[in-house]
N, C-alpha and C. Protein backbone atom coordinates (compact mmCIF):
# COMPACT_ATOMS: atom_id res chain seq x y z
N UNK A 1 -117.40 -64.21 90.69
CA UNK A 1 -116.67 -65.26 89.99
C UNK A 1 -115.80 -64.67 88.90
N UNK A 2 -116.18 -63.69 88.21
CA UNK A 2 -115.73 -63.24 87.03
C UNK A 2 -114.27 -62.43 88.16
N UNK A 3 -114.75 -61.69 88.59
CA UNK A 3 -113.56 -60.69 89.31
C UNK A 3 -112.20 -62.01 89.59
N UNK A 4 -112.59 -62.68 90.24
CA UNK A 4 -111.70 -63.83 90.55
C UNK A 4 -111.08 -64.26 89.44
N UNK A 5 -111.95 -64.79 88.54
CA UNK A 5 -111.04 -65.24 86.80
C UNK A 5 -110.21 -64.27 86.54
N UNK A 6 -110.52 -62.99 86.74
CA UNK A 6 -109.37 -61.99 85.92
C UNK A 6 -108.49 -61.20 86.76
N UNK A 7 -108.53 -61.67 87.80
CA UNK A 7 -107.66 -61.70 88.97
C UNK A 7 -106.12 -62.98 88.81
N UNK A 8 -106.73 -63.65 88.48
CA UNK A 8 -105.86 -65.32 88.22
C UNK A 8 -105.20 -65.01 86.90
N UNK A 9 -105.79 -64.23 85.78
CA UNK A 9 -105.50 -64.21 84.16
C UNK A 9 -104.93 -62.99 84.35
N UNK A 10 -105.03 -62.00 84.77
CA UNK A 10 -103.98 -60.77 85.03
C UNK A 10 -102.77 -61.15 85.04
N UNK A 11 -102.19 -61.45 85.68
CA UNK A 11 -100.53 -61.63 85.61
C UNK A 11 -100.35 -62.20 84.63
N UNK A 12 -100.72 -63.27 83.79
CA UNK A 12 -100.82 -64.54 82.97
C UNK A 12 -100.51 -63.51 81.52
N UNK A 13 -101.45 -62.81 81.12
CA UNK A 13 -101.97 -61.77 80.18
C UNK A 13 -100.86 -60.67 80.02
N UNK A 14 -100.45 -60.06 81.48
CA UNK A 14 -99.35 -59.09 81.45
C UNK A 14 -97.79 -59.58 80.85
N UNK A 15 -97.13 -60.72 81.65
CA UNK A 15 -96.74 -61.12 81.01
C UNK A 15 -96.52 -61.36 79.81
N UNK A 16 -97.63 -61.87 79.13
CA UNK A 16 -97.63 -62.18 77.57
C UNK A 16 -97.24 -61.25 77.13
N UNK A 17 -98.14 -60.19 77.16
CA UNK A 17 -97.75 -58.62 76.33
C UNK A 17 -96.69 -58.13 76.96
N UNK A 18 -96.21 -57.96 77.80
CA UNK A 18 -94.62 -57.09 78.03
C UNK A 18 -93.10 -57.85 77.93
N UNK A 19 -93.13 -59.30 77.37
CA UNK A 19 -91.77 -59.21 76.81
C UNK A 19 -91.28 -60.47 77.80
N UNK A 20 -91.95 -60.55 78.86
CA UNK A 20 -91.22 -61.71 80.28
C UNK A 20 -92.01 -62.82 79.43
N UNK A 21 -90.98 -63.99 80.49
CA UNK A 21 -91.38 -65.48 80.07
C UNK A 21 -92.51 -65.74 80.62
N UNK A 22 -93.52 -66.80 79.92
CA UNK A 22 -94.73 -67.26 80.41
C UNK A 22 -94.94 -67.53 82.02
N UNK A 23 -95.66 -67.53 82.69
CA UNK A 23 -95.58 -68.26 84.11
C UNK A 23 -95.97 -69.34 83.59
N UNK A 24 -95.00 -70.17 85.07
CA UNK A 24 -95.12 -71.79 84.62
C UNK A 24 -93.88 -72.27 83.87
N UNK A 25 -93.26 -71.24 83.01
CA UNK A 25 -92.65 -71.96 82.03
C UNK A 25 -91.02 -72.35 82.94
N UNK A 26 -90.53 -73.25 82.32
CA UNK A 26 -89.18 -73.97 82.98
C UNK A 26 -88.29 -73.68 81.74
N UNK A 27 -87.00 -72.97 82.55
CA UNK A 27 -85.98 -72.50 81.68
C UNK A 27 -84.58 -73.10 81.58
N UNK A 28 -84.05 -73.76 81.11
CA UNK A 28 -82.71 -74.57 81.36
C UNK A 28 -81.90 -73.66 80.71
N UNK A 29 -80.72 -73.41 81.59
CA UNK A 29 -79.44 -72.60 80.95
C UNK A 29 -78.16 -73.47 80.95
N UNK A 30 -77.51 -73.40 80.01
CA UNK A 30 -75.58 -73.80 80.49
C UNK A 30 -75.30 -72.61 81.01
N UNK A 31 -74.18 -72.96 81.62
CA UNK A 31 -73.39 -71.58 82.37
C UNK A 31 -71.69 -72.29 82.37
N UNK A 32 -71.15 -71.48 82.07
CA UNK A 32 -69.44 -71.40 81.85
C UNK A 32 -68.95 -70.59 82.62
N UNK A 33 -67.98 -70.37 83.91
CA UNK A 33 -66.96 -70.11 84.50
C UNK A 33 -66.06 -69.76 84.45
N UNK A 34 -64.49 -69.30 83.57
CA UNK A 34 -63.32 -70.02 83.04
C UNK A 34 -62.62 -68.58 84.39
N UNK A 35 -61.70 -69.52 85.14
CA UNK A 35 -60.54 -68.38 86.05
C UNK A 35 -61.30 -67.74 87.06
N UNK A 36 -62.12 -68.64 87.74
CA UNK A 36 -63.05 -68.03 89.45
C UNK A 36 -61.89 -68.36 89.88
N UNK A 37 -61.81 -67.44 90.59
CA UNK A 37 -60.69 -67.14 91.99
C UNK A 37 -61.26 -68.45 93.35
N UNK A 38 -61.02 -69.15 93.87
CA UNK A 38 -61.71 -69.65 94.84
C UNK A 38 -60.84 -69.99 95.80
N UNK A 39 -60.88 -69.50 97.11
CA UNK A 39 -60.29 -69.77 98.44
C UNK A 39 -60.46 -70.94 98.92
N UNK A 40 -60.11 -72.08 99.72
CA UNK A 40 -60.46 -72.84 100.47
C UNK A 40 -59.01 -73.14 101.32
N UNK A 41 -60.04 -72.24 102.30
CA UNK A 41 -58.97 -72.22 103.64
C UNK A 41 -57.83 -71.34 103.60
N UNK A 42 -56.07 -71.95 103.23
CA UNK A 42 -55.17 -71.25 103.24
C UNK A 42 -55.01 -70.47 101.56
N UNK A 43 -55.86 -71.53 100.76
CA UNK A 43 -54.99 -71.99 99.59
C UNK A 43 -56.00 -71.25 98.86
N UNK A 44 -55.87 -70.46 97.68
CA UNK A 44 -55.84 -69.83 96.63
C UNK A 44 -55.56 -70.25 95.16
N UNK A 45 -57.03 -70.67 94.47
CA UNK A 45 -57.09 -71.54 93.04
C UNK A 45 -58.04 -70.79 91.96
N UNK A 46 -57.46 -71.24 90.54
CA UNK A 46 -58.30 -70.69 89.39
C UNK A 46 -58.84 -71.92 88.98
N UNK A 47 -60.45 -72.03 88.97
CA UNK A 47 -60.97 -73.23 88.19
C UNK A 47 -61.88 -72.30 87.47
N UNK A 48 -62.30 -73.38 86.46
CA UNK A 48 -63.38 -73.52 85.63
C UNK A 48 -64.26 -74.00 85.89
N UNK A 49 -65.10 -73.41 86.33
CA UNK A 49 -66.59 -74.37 86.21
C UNK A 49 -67.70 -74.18 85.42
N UNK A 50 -68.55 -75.87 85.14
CA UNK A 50 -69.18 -75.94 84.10
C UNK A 50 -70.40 -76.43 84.42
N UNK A 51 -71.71 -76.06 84.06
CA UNK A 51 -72.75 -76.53 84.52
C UNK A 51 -74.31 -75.61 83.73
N UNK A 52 -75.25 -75.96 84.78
CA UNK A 52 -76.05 -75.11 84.37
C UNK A 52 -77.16 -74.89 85.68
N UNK A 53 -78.32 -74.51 84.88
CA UNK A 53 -79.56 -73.83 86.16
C UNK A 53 -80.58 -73.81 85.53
N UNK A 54 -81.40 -74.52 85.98
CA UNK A 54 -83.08 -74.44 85.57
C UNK A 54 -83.73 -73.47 86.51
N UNK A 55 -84.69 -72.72 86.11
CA UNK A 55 -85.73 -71.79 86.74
C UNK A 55 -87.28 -72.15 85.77
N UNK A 56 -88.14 -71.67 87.28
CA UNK A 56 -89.41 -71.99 86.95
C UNK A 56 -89.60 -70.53 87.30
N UNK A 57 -90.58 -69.80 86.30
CA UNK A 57 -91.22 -68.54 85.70
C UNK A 57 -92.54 -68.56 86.89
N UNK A 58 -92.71 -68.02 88.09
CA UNK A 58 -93.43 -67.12 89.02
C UNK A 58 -93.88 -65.59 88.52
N UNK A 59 -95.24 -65.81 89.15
CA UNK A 59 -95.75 -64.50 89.07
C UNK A 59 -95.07 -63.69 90.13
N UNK A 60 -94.82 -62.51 89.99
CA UNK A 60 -94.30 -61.50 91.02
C UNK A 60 -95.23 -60.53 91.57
N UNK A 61 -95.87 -60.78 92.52
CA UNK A 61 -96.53 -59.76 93.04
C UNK A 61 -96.69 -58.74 93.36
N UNK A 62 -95.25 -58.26 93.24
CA UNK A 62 -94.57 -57.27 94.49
C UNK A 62 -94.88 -55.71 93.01
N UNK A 63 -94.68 -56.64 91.83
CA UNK A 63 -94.10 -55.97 90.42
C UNK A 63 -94.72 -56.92 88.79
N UNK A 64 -95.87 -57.10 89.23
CA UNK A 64 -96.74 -57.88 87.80
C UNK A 64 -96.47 -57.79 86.25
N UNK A 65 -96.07 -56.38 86.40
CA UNK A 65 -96.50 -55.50 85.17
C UNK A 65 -95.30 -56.07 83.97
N UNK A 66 -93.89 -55.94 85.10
CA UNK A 66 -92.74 -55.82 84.70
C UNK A 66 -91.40 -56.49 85.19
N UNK A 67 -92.11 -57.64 85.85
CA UNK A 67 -91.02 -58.56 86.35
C UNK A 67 -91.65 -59.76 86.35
N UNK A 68 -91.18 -60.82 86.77
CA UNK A 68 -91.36 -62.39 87.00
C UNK A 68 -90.66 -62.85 88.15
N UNK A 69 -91.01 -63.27 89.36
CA UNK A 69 -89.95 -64.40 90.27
C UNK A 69 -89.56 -65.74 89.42
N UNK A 70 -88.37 -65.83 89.86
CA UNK A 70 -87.52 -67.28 89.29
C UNK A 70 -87.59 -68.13 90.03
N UNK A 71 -88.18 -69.34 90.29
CA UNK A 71 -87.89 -69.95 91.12
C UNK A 71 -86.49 -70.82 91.04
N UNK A 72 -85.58 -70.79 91.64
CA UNK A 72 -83.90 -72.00 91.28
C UNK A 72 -84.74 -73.62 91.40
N UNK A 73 -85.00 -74.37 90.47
CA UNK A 73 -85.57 -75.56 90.44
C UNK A 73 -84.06 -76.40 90.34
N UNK A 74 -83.11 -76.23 89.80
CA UNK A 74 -81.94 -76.88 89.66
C UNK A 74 -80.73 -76.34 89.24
N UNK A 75 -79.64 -76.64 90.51
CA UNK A 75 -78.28 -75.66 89.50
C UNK A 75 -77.25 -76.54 90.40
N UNK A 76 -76.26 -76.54 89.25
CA UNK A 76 -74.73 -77.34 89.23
C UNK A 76 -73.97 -76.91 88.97
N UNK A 77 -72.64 -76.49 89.33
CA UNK A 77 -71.46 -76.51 88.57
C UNK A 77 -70.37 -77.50 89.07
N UNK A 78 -69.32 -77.87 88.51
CA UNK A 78 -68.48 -78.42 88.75
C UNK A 78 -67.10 -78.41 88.27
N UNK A 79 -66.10 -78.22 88.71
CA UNK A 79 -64.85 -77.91 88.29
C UNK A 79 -63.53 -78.67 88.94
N UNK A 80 -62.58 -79.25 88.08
CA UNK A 80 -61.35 -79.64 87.93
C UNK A 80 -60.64 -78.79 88.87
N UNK A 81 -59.62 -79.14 90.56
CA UNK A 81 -58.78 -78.71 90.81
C UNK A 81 -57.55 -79.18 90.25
N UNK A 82 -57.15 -77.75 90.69
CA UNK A 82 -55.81 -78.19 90.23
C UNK A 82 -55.04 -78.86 91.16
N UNK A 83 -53.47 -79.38 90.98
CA UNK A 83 -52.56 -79.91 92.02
C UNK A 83 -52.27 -78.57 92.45
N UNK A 84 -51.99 -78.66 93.95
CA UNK A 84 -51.15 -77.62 94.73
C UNK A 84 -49.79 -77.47 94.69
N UNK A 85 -49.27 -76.39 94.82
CA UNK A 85 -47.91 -75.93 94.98
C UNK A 85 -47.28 -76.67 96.14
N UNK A 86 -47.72 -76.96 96.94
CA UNK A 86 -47.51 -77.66 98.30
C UNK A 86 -47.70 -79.64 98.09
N UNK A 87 -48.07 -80.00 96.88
CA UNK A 87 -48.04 -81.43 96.52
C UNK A 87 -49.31 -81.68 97.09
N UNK A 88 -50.00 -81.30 97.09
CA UNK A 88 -51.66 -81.39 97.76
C UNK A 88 -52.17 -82.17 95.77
N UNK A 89 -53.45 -82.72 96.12
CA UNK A 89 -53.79 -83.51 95.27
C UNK A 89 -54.90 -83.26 94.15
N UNK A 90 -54.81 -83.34 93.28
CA UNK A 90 -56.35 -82.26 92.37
C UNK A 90 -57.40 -83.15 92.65
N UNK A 91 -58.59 -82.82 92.40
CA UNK A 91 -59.67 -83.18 92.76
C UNK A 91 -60.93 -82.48 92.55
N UNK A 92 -62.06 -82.87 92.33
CA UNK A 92 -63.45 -81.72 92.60
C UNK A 92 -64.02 -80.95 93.41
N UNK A 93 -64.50 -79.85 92.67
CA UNK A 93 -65.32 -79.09 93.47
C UNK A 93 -66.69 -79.07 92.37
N UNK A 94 -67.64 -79.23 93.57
CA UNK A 94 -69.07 -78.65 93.16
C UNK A 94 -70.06 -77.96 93.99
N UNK A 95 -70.44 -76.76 93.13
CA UNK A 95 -71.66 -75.57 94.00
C UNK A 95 -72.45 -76.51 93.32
N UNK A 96 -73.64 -76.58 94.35
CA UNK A 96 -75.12 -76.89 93.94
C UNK A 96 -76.05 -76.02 95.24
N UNK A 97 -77.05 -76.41 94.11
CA UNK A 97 -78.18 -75.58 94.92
C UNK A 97 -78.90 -76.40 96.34
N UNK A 98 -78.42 -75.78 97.71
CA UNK A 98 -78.38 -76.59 98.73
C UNK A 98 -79.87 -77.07 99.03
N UNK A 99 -80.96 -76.19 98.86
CA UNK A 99 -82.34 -76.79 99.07
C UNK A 99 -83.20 -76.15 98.50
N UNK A 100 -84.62 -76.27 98.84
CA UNK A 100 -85.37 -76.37 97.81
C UNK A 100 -85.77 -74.67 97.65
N UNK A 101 -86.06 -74.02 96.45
CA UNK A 101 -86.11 -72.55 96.75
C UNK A 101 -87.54 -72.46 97.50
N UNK A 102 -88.11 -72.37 98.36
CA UNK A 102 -89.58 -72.01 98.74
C UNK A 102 -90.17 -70.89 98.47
N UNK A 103 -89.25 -70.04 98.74
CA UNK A 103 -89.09 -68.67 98.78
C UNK A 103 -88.62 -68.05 97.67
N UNK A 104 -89.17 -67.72 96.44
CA UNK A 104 -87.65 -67.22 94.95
C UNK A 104 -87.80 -65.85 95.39
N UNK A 105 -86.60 -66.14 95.54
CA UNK A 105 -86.01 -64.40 95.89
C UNK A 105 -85.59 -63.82 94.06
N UNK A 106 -85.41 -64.89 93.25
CA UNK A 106 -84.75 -64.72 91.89
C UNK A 106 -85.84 -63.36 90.90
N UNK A 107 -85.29 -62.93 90.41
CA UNK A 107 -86.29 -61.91 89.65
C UNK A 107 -85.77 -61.53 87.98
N UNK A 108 -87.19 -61.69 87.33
CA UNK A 108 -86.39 -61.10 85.91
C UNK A 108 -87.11 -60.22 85.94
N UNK A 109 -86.72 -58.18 86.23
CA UNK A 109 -87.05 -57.59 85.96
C UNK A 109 -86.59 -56.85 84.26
N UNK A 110 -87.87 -56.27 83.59
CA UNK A 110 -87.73 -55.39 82.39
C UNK A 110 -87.55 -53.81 82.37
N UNK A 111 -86.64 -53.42 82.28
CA UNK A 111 -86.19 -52.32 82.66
C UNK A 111 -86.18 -51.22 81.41
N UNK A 112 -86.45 -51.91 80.33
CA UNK A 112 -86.78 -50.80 78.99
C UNK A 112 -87.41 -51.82 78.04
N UNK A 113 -88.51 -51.10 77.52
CA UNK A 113 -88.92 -51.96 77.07
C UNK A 113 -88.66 -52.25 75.12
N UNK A 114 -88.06 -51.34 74.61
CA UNK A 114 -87.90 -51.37 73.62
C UNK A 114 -86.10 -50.07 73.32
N UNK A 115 -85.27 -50.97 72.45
CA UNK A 115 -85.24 -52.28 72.86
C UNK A 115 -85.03 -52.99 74.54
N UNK A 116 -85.56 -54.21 74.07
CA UNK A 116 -85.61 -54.66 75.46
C UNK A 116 -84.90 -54.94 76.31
N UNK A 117 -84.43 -54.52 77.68
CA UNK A 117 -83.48 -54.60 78.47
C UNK A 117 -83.88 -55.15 79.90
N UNK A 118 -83.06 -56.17 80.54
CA UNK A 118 -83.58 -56.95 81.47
C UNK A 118 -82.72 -56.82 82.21
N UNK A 119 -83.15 -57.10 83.98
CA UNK A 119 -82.10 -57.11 84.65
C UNK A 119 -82.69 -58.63 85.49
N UNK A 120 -81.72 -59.51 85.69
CA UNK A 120 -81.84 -60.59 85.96
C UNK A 120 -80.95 -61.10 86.88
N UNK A 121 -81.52 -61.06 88.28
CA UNK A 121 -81.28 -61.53 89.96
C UNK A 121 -81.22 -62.96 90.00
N UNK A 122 -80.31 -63.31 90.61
CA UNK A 122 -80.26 -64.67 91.23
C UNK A 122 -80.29 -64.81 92.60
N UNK A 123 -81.07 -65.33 93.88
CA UNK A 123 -80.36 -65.57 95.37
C UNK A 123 -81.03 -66.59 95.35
N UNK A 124 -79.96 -67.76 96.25
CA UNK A 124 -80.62 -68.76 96.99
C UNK A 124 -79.31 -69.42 96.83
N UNK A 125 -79.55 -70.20 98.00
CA UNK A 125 -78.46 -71.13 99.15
C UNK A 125 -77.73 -71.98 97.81
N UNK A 126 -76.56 -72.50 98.25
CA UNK A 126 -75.76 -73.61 97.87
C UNK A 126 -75.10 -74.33 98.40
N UNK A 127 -74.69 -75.23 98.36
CA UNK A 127 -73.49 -75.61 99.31
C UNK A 127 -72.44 -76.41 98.13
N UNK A 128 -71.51 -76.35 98.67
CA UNK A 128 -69.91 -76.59 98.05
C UNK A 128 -69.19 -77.97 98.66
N UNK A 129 -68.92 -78.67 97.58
CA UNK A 129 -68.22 -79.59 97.66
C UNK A 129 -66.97 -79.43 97.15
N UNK A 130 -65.74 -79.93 98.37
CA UNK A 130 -64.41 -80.02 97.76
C UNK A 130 -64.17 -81.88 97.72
N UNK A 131 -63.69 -82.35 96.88
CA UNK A 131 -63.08 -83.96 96.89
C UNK A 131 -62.15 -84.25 96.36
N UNK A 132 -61.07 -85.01 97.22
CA UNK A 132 -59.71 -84.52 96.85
C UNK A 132 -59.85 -86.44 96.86
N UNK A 133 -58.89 -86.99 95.96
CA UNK A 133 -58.70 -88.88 96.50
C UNK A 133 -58.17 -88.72 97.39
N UNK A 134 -58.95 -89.55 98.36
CA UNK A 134 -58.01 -90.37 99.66
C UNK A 134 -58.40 -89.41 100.78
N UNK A 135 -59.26 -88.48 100.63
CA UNK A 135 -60.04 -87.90 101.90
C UNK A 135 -60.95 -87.49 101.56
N UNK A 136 -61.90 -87.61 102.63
CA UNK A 136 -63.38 -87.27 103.35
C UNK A 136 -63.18 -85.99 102.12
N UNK A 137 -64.39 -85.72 101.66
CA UNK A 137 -65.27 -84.70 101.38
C UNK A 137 -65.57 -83.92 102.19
N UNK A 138 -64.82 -82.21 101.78
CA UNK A 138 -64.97 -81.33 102.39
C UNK A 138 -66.70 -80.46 102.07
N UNK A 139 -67.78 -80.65 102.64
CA UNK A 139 -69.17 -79.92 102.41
C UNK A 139 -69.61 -78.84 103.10
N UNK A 140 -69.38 -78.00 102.48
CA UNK A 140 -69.97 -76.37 102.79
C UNK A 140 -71.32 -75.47 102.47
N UNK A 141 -71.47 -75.00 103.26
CA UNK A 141 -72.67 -74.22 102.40
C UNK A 141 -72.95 -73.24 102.88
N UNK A 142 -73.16 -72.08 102.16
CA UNK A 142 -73.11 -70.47 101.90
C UNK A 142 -73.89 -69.91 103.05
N UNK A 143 -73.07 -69.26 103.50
CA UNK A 143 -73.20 -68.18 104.50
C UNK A 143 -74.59 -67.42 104.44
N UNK A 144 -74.53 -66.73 103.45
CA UNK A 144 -76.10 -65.90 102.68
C UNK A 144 -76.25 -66.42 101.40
N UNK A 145 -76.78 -66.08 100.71
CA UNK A 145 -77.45 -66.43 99.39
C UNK A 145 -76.76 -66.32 98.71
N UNK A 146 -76.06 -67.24 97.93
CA UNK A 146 -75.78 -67.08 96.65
C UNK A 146 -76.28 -65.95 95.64
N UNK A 147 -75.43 -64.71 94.99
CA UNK A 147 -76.40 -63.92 94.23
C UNK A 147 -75.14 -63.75 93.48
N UNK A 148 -76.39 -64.08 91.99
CA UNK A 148 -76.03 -63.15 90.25
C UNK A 148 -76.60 -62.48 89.74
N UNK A 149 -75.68 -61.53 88.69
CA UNK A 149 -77.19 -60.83 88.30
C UNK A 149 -76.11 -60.39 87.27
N UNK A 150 -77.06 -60.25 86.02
CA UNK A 150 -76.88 -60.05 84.83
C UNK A 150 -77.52 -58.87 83.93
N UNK A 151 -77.41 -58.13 82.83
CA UNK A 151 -78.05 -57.28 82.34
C UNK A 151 -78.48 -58.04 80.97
N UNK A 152 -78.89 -58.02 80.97
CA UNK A 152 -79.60 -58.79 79.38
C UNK A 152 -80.52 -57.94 78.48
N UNK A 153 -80.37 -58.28 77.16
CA UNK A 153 -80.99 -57.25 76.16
C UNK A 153 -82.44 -58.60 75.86
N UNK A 154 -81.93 -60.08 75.90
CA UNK A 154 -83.39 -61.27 75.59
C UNK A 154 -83.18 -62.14 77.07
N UNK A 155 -84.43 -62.70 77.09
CA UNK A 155 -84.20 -64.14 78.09
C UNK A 155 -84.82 -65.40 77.46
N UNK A 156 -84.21 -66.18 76.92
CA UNK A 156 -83.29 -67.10 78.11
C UNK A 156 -82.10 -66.17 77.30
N UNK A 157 -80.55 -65.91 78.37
CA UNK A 157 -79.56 -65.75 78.08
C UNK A 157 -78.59 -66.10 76.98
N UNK A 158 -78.54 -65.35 76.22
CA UNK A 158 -77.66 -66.19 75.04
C UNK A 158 -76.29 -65.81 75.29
N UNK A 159 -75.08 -66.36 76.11
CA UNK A 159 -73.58 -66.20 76.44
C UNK A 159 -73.42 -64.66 76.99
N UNK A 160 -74.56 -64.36 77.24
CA UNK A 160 -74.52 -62.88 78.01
C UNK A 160 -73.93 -63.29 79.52
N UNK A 161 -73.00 -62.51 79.93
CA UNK A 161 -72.31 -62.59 81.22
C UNK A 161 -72.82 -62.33 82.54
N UNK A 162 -72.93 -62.92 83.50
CA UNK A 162 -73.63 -62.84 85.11
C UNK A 162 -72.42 -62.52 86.06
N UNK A 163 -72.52 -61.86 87.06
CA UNK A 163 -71.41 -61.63 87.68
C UNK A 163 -71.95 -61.85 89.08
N UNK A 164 -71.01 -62.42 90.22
CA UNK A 164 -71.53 -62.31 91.56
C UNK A 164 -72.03 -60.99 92.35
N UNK A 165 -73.06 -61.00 93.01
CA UNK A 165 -73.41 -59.52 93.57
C UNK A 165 -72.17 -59.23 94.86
N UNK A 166 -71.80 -60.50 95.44
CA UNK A 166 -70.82 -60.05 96.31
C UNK A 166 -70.20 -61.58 96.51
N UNK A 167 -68.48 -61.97 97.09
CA UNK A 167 -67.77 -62.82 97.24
C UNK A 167 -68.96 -63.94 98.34
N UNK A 168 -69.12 -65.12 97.82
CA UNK A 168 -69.69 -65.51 98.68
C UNK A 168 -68.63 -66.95 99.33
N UNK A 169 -69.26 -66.85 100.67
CA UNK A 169 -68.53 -67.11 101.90
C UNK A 169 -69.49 -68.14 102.15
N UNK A 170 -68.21 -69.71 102.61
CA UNK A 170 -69.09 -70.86 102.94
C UNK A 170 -68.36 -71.19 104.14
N UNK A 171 -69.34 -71.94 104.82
CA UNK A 171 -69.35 -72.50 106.21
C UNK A 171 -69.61 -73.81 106.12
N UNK A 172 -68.61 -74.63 107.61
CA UNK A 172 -69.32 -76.14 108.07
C UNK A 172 -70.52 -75.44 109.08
N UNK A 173 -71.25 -76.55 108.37
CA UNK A 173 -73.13 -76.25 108.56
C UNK A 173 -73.10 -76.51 110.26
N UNK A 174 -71.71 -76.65 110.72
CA UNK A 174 -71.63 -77.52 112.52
C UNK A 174 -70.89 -76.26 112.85
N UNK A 175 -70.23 -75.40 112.83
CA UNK A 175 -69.48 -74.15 112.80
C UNK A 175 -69.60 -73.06 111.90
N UNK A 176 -70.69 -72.65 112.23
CA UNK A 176 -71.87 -71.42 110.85
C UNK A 176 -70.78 -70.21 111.10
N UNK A 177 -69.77 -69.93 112.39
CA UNK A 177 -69.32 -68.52 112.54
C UNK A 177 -67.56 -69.18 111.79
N UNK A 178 -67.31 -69.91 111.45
CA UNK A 178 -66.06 -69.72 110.71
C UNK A 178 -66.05 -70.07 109.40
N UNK A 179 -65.74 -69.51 108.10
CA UNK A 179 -65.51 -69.44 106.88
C UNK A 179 -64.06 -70.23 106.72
N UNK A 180 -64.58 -71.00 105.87
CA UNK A 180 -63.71 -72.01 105.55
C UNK A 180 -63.27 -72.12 104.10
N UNK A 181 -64.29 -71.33 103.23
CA UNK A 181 -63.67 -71.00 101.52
C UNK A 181 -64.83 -69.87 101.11
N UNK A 182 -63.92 -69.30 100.35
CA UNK A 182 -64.60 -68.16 99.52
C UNK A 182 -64.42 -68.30 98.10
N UNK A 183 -66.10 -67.96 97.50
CA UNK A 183 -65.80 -67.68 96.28
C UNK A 183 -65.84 -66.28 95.74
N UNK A 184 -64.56 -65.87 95.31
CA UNK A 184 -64.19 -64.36 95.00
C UNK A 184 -65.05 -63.77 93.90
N UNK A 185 -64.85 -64.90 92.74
CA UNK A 185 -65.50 -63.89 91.52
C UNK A 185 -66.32 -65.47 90.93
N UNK A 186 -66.98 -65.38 90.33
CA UNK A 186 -67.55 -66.13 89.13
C UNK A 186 -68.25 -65.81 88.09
N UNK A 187 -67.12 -65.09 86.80
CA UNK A 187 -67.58 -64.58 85.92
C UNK A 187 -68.31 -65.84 85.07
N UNK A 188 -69.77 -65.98 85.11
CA UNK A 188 -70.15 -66.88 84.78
C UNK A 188 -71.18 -66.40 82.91
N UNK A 189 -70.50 -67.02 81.90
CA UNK A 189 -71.57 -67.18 80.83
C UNK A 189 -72.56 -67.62 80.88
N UNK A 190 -73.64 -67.46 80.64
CA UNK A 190 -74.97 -68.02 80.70
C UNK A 190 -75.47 -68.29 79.24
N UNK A 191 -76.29 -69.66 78.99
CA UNK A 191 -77.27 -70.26 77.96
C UNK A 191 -76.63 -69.86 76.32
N UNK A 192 -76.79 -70.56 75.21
CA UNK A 192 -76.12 -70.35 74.27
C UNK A 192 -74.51 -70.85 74.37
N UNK A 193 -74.20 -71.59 75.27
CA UNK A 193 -73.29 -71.87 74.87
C UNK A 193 -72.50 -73.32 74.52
C-alpha cells in the first residue's frame, strides 16, 4: 500500500521541488499575433490574431523529474480580414482547437534549472474558419498538428514569444489530399499581455 502512495505522490512532489506547474493545475494564457502571413487558396493576407489557450498540467511519464504534459483544454484565435485587391470582401478567420486533446503531445520541459529555463511544446489539431458576408463558411482543419514552441526563462508566459515549429497546412476534412490554406508564420505573444 505504502509503495503505491509514493508511487501516486512522486510526480506530485517532483514537480513541486523542480520549478514546473502543479499537476492538475489549469493555465489560461492571452496570445497576440500581429502580421501572420496566411494563404487561403490563391490569395495571400497579413492578419492579426487575438485570443488565448488554456492547458491542464499532466504528469509526464516519459520525463517526471523535469517536464510536465500540457493537456490543450481550450484555444482560440480570431482575426479581422482584410478586403482583397480583387474586391473580395473582409471577413473572419478563426483557428480553434479542433477536438478534444486525449493524447497531450504538449510538454513543458526544464532545461536549466537555475536560472530557470524552459522549453515549451505545443501539438494538437485545429481547424480554421474563413467567413466572408454572403457565403458559406469556409472550415478547415490541419493536416498534422498544430505546433509552438517557445523558450521561456518562467511559466505561465509573460509576452515571451512562441513561434510555429513548421507552416501548417489545412484541408477540407472531405478532400484530406488537397491544401486549401496555409499558415506561414504565427509569431504569437503569449500571457501578460
Amino acid at each position: 500500500m505504502k509503495f503505491g502512495l509514493l508511487t501516486l505522490l512522486f510526480p506530485l512532489l517532483a514537480a513541486a521541488q523542480s520549478g514546473l506547474p502543479p499537476i492538475g493545475a489549469e493555465v489560461p494564457q492571452s496570445m497576440l499575433a500581429i502580421n501572420s502571413p496566411l494563404r487561403i487558396r490563391t490569395s495571400l493576407v497579413s492578419v492579426d490574431f487575438r485570443g488565448g489557450i488554456k492547458e491542464r498540467v499532466d504528469v509526464n511519464p516519459d520525463d517526471p523529474l523535469t517536464s510536465v504534459r500540457l493537456r490543450v483544454v481550450g484555444f482560440k484565435l480570431t482575426a479581422e480580414l482584410p478586403s482583397s485587391s480583387d474586391g473580395g470582401e473582409s471577413g473572419t478567420v478563426i483557428i480553434e482547437q479542433h477536438d478534444i486533446d486525449v493524447d497531450a503531445k504538449s510538454t513543458l520541459k526544464l532545461t536549466q534549472r537555475f536560472p530557470p529555463r524552459y522549453v515549451h511544446t505545443n501539438l494538437f489539431s485545429v481547424s480554421l474558419t474563413v467567413d466572408r458576408p454572403g457565403a458559406e463558411p469556409l472550415v478547415l482543419v490541419s493536416k498534422e498538428n498544430f505546433g509552438l514552441i517557445g523558450q521561456l526563462t518562467q511559466y505561465p508566459a509573460r509576452g515571451d514569444l512562441y513561434q510555429l515549429i513548421k507552416p501548417v497546412e489545412f484541408v477540407d476534412p472531405e478532400h484530406p489530399d488537397t491544401v486549401v490554406a496555409v499558415l506561414e508564420k504565427l509569431p504569437a505573444k503569449r500571457g501578460g499581455l
